[in-house]
Protein backbone atom coordinates (compact mmCIF):
# COMPACT_ATOMS: atom_id res chain seq x y z
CA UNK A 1 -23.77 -7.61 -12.68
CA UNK A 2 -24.11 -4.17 -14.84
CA UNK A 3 -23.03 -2.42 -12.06
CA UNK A 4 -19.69 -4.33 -11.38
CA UNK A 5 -18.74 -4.54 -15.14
CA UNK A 6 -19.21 -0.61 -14.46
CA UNK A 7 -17.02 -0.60 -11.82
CA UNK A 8 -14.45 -2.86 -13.41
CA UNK A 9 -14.28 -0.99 -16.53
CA UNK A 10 -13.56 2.26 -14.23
CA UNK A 11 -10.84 0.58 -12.66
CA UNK A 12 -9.13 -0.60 -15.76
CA UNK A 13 -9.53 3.19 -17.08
CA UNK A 14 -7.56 4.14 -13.81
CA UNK A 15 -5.23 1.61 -13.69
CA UNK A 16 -4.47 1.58 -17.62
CA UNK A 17 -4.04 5.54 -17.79
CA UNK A 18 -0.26 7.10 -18.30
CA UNK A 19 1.77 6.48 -15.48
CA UNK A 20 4.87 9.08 -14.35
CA UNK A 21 7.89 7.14 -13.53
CA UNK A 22 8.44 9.68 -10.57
CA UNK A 23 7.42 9.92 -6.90
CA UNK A 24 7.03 14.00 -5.36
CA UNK A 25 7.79 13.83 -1.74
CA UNK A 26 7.05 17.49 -1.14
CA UNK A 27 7.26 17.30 2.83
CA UNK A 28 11.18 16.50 2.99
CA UNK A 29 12.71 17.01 -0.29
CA UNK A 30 13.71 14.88 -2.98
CA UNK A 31 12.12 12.18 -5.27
CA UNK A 32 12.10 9.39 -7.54
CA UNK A 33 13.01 8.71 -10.87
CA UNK A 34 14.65 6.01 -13.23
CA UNK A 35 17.53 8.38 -13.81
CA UNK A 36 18.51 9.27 -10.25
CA UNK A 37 21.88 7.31 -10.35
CA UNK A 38 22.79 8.03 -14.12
CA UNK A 39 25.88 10.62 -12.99
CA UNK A 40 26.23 9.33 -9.08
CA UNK A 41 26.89 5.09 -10.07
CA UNK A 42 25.69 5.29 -13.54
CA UNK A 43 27.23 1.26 -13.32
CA UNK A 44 24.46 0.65 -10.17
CA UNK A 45 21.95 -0.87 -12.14
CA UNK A 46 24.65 -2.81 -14.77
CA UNK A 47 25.62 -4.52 -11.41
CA UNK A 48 22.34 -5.48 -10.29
CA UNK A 49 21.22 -7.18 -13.44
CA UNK A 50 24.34 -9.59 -13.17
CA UNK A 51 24.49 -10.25 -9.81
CA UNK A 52 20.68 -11.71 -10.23
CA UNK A 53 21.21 -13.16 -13.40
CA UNK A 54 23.89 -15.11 -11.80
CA UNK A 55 22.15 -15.99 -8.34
CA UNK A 56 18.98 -16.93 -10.80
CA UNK A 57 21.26 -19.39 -13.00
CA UNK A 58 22.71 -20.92 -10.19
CA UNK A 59 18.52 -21.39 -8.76
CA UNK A 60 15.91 -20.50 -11.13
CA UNK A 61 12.90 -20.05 -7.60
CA UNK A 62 15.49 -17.70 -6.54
CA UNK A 63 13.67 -15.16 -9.18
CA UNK A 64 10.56 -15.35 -7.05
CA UNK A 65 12.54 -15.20 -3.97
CA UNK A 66 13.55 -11.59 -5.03
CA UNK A 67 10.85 -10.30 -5.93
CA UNK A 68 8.59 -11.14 -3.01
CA UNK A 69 11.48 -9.45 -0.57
CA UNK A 70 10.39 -6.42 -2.39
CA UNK A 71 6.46 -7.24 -1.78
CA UNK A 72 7.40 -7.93 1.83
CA UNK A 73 9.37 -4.70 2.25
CA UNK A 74 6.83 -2.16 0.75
CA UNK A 75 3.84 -3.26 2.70
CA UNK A 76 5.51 -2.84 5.88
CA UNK A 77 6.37 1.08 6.46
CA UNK A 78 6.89 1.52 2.75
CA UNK A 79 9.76 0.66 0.87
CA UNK A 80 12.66 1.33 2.43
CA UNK A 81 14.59 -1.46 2.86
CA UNK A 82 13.29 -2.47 6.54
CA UNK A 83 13.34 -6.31 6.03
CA UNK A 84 16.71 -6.28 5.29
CA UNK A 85 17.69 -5.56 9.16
CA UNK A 86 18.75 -7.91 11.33
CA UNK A 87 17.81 -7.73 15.16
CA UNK A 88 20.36 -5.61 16.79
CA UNK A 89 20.51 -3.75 20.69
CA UNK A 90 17.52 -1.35 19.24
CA UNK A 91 15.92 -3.82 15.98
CA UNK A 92 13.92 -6.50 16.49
CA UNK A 93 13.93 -7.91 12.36
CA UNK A 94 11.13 -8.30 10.04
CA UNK A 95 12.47 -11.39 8.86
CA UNK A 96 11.20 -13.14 12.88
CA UNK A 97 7.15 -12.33 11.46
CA UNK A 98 5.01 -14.77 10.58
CA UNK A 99 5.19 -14.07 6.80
CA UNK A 100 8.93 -14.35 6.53
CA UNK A 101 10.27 -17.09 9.01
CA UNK A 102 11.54 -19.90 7.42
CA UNK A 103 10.37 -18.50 4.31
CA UNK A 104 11.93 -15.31 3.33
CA UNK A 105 14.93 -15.47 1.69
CA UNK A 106 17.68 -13.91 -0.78
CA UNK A 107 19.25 -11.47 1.47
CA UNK A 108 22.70 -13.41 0.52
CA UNK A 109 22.00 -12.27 -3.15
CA UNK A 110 21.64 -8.41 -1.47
CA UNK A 111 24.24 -8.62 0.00
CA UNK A 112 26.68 -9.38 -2.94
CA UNK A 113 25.11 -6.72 -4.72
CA UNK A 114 25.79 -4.05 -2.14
CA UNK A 115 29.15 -5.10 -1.65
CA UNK A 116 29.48 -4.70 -5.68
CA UNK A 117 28.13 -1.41 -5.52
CA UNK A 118 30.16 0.18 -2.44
CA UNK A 119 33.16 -0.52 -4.08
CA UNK A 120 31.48 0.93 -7.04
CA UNK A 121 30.63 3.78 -5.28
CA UNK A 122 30.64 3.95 -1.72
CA UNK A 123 27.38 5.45 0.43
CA UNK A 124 25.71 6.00 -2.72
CA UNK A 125 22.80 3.54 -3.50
CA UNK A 126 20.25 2.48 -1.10
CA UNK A 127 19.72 -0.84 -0.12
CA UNK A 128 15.80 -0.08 -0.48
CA UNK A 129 16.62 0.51 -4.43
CA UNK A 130 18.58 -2.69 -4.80
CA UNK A 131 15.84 -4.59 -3.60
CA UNK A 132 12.97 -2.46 -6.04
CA UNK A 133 15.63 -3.23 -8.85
CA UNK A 134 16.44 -6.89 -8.06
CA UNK A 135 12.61 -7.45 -8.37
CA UNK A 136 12.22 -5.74 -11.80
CA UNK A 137 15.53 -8.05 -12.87
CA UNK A 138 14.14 -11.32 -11.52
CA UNK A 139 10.60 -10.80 -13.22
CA UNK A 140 12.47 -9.94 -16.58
CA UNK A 141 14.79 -12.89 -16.25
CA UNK A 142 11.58 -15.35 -15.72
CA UNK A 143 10.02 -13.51 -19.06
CA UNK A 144 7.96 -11.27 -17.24
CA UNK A 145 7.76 -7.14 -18.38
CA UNK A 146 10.37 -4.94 -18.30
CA UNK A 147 9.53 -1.90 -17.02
CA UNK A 148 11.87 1.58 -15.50
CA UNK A 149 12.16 1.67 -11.74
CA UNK A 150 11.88 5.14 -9.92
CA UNK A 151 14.74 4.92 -7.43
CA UNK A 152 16.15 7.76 -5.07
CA UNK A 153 14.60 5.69 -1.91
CA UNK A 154 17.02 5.92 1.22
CA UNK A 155 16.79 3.34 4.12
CA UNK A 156 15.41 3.20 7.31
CA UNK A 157 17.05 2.67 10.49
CA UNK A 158 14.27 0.89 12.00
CA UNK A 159 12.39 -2.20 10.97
CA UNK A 160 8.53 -3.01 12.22
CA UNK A 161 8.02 -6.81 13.67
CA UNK A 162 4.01 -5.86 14.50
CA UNK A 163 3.86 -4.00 10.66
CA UNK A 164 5.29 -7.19 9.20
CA UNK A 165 2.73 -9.43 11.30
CA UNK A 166 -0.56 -7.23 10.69
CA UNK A 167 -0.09 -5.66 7.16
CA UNK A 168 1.56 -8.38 4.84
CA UNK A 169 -0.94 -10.50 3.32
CA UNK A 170 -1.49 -14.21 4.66
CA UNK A 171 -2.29 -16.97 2.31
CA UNK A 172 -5.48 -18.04 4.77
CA UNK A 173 -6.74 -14.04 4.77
CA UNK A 174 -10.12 -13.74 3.41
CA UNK A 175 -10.54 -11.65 0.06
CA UNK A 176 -12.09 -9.23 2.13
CA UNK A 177 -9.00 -8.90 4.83
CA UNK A 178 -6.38 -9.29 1.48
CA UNK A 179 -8.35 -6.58 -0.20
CA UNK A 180 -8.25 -4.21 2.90
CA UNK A 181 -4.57 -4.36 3.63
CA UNK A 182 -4.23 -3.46 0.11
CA UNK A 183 -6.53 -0.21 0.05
CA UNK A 184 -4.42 0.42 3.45
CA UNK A 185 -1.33 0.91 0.73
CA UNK A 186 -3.71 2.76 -1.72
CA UNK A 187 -3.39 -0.33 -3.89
CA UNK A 188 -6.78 -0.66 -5.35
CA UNK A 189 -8.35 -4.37 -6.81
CA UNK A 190 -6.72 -4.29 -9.92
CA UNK A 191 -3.24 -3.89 -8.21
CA UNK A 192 -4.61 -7.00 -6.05
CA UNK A 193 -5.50 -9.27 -9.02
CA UNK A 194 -2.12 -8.19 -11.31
CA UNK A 195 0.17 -8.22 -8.15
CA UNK A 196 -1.05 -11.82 -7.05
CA UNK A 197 0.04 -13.08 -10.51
CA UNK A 198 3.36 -12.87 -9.23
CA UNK A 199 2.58 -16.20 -7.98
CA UNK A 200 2.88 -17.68 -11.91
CA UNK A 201 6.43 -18.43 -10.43
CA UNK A 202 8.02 -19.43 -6.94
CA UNK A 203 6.68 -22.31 -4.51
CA UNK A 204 4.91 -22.26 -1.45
CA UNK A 205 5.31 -24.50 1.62
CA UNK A 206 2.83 -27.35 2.74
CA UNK A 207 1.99 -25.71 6.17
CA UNK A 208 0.27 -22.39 3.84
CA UNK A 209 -2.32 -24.29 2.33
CA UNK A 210 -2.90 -27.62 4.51
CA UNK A 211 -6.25 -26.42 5.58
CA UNK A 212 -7.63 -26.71 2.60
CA UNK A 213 -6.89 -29.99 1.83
CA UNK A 214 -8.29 -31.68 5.07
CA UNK A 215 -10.21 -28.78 7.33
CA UNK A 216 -11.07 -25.71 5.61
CA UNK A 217 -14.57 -25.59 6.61
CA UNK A 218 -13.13 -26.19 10.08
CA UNK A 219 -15.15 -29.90 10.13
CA UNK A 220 -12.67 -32.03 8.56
CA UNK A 221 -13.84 -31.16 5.01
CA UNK A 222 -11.61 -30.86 2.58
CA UNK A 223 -11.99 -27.29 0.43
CA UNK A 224 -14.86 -27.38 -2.04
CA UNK A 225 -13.41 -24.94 -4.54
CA UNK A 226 -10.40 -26.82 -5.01
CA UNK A 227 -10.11 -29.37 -7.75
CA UNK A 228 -10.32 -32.79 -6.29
CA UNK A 229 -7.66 -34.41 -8.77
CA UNK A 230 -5.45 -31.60 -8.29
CA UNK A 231 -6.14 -32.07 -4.09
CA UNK A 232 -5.41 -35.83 -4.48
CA UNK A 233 -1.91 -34.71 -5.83
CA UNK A 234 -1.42 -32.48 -3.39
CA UNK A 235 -1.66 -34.78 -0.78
CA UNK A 236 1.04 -37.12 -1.47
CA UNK A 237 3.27 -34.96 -0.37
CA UNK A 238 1.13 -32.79 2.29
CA UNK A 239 0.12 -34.92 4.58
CA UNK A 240 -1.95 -34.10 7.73
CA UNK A 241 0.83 -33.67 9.96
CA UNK A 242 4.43 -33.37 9.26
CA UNK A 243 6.15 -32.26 6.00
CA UNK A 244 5.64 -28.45 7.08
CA UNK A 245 8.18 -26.95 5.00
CA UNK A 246 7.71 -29.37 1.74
CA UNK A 247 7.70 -26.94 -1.59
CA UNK A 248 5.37 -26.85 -4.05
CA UNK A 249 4.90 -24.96 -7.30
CA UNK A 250 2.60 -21.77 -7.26
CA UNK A 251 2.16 -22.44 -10.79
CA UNK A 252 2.04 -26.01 -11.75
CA UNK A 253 1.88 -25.80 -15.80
CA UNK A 254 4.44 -23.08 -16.27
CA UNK A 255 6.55 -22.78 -12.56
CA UNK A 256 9.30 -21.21 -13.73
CA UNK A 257 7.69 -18.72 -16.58
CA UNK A 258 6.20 -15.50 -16.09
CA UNK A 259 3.21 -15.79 -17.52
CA UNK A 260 -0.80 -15.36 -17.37
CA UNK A 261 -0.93 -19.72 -16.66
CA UNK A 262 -1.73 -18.75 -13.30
CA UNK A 263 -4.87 -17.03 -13.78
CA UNK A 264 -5.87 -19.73 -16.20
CA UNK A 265 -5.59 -22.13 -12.80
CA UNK A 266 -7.00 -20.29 -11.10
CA UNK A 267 -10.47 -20.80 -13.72
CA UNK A 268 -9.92 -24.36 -13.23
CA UNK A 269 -9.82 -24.46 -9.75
CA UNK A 270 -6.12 -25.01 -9.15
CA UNK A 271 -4.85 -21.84 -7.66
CA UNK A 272 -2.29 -23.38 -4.67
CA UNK A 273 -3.25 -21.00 -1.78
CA UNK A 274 -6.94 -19.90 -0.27
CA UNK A 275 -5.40 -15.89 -1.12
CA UNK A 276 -5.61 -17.49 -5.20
CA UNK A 277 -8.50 -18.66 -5.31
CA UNK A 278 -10.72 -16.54 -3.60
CA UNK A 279 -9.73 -14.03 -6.66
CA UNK A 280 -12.47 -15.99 -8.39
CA UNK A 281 -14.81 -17.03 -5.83
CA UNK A 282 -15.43 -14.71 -3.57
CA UNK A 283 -15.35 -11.01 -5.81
CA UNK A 284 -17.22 -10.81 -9.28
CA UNK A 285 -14.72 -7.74 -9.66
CA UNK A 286 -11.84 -9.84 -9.15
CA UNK A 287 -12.71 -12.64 -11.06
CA UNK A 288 -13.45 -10.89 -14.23
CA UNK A 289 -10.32 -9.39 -14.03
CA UNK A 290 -8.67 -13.17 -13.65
CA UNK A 291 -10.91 -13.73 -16.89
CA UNK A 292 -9.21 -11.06 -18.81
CA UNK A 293 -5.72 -11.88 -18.05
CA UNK A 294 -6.68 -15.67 -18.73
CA UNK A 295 -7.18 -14.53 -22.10
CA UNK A 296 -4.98 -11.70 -22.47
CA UNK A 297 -0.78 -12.14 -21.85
CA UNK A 298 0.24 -8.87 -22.59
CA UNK A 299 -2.37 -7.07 -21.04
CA UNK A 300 -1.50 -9.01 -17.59
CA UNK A 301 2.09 -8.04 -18.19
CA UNK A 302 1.32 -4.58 -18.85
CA UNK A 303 -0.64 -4.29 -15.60
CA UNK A 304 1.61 -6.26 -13.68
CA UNK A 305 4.53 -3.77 -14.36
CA UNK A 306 2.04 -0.62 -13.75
CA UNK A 307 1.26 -2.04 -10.49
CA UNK A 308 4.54 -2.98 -9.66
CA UNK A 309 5.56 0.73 -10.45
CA UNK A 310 2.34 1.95 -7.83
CA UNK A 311 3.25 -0.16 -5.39
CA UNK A 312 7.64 0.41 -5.50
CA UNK A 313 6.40 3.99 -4.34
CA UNK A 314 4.94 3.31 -1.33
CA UNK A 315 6.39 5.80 1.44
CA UNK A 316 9.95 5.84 -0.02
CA UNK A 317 12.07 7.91 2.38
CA UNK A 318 14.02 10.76 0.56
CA UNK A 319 15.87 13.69 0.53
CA UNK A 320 17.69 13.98 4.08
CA UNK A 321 15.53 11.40 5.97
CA UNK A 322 17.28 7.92 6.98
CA UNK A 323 20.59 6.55 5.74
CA UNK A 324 22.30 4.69 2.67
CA UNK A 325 23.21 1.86 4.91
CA UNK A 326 26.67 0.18 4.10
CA UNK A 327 26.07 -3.40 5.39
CA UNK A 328 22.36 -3.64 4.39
CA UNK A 329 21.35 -5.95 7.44
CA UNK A 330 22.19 -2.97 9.98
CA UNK A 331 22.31 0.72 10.17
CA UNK A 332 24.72 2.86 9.74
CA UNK A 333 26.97 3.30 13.65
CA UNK A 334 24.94 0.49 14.74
C-alpha cells in the first residue's frame, strides 16, 4: 500500500506539473500551438464552436459523439485525421474496425464544419484540427473544462484498418491490455483514469457490456462486481440475445453533464462497461485515483483537460508532411 500511494503521488506530481500548449516536431519542421491560425483563418475556431453548438442543440449525445472521434483518431497513427477517410481504390477506412462500426459517428457534423471553413479560407485548416477542436467544444458545451488546443496538425493520406482493430481500447480489454495500449501512446495511468471519465456523458450499446450481465466468468455467471439492482435494470432492455444496438447511458445520474458522477459509480459498482470498472477493481493505483476525483470536481476537470492536451499531440503530422484535405473523407487527387 505505501508503496503505491508513493507511486500515485509521483504520478499526480507529473501529471499536475505546467504543461506547454506546444508540440516540437524537430524531424520535419513545424509545430503546434493555440495560435497557429490567428493571421491564416483567425474565424477557424469562431466556426467550429457554432457548428457544434448547433449539431449539440439539435442532439445533446452528439457531444460525446465528437469527442470520442477524436479518442478514436489519436490512438490510431496519431492524430491526424485518419478516421475521417472513407475506403477509396488505395483506403480501406477506419470507420469498418471493430471499435467504430455501427458506432462511430459525427462525421456529418465534420463535414459542415469544413465546408464552413474552405469557404472561409480555402486549403488552410486541417481536418485533423477540426476534429481536436470539435472535442474541446463538445466537452465545454456538456460543462466540462475549457482548455487551449495546440493545432498546426496536417492530415494523412492513409488511414490504418489493423491500427484501428489492435490499438483502440475495447470495453471487454482487461486493465492490464487497456493500460498497455495506453503506455504504447506514452499516456501514463493517470491519463487512463482522467481520459475514461469522458464516459460521464454519451451511451454505449447493449452488445459492449452483455457479458457481464449473463457470462462474464464464461459459466453463465452474471459479473460479481456489478451491482445486482443496477444489473436487474440493465436487463430489461439487454436481453441475452437480440437488442444489439439498444443505447444506454454511460453515466446514469448525470448522462448529459460533464462531471466527476462517473467516478462516484464507479465506487458503487455501477460503471456500464468491464473497461469502468476494472479502474477500481483490478489497480490500487487506479482506484485511488477514481477516489480522488469522486471527491474532487475540479481537480478531475483539471486533469481531464491536461490529458486531453497530452494525448491531442500524439504524432501530429507537420510542416510539409501530408495534406490539408478539402473533402475530409478523402485525400487530396484521390
Amino acid at each position: 500500500m505505501a508503496k503505491s500511494l508513493l507511486f500515485l503521488l509521483a504520478l499526480s506530481f507529473i501529471a499536475f506539473a505546467p504543461l506547454c500548449f506546444c508540440y516540437n516536431n524537430n524531424n520535419h519542421g513545424g509545430y503546434l500551438y493555440p495560435q497557429f491560425y490567428d493571421h491564416s483563418c483567425p474565424k477557424a475556431q469562431q466556426i467550429v464552436q457554432s457548428i457544434v453548438a448547433k449539431a449539440v442543440a439539435r442532439e445533446a449525445r452528439m457531444a460525446a459523439s465528437l469527442l470520442r472521434l477524436h479518442f478514436h483518431d489519436c490512438f490510431v497513427k496519431g492524430c491526424d485525421g485518419s478516421i475521417l477517410l472513407d475506403s477509396s481504390k488505395n483506403i480501406i477506412t477506419e470507420k469498418r474496425s471493430n471499435p467504430n462500426l455501427n458506432s462511430i459517428r459525427g462525421f456529418e457534423v465534420i463535414d459542415e464544419i469544413k465546408s464552413a471553413i474552405e469557404k472561409e479560407c480555402p486549403s488552410t485548416v486541417s481536418c485533423a484540427d477540426i476534429v481536436a477542436l470539435a472535442a474541446r467544444d463538445s466537452t465545454v458545451l456538456a460543462g466540462g473544462p475549457h482548455w487551449e488546443v495546440p493545432v498546426g496538425r496536417r492530415d494523412s493520406r492513409g488511414a490504418s484498418l489493423s491500427g484501428s482493430n489492435n490499438e483502440i481500447p475495447a470495453p471487454n480489454n482487461t486493465f492490464q491490455t487497456i493500460l498497455t495500449k495506453f503506455k504504447r501512446q506514452k499516456l501514463n495511468i493517470v491519463d487512463l483514469v482522467a481520459l475514461s471519465g469522458s464516459h460521464t456523458i454519451g451511451n454505449a450499446r447493449c452488445t459492449t457490456f452483455r457479458q457481464r450481465l449473463y457470462n462474464q466468468t464464461g459459466r453463465g455467471l452474471a459479473d460479481f462486481t456489478l451491482d445486482q439492482s443496477y444489473a436487474a435494470s440493465l436487463r430489461k432492455n439487454c436481453p441475452r440475445s437480440g437488442g444489439d444496438q439498444n443505447l444506454f447511458f454511460l453515466d446514469f445520474v448525470s448522462p448529459t453533464k460533464f462531471d466527476n458522477s462517473y467516478f462516484k459509480n464507479l465506487l458503487a459498482n455501477k460503471g456500464l462497461l468491464n473497461s469502468d470498472q476494472v479502474l477500481v477493481t483490478k489497480s490500487e493505483v487506479a482506484k485511488q485515483l477514481v477516489q480522488q476525483y469522486a471527491v474532487n470536481n475540479e481537480l478531475f476537470l483539471e486533469q481531464f483537460a491536461k490529458s486531453m492536451i497530452k494525448m491531442g499531440n500524439l504524432s501530429p503530422i507537420t510542416g510539409s508532411r501530408g495534406e490539408i484535405r478539402k473533402n475530409c473523407r478523402k485525400v487530396n487527387y484521390s
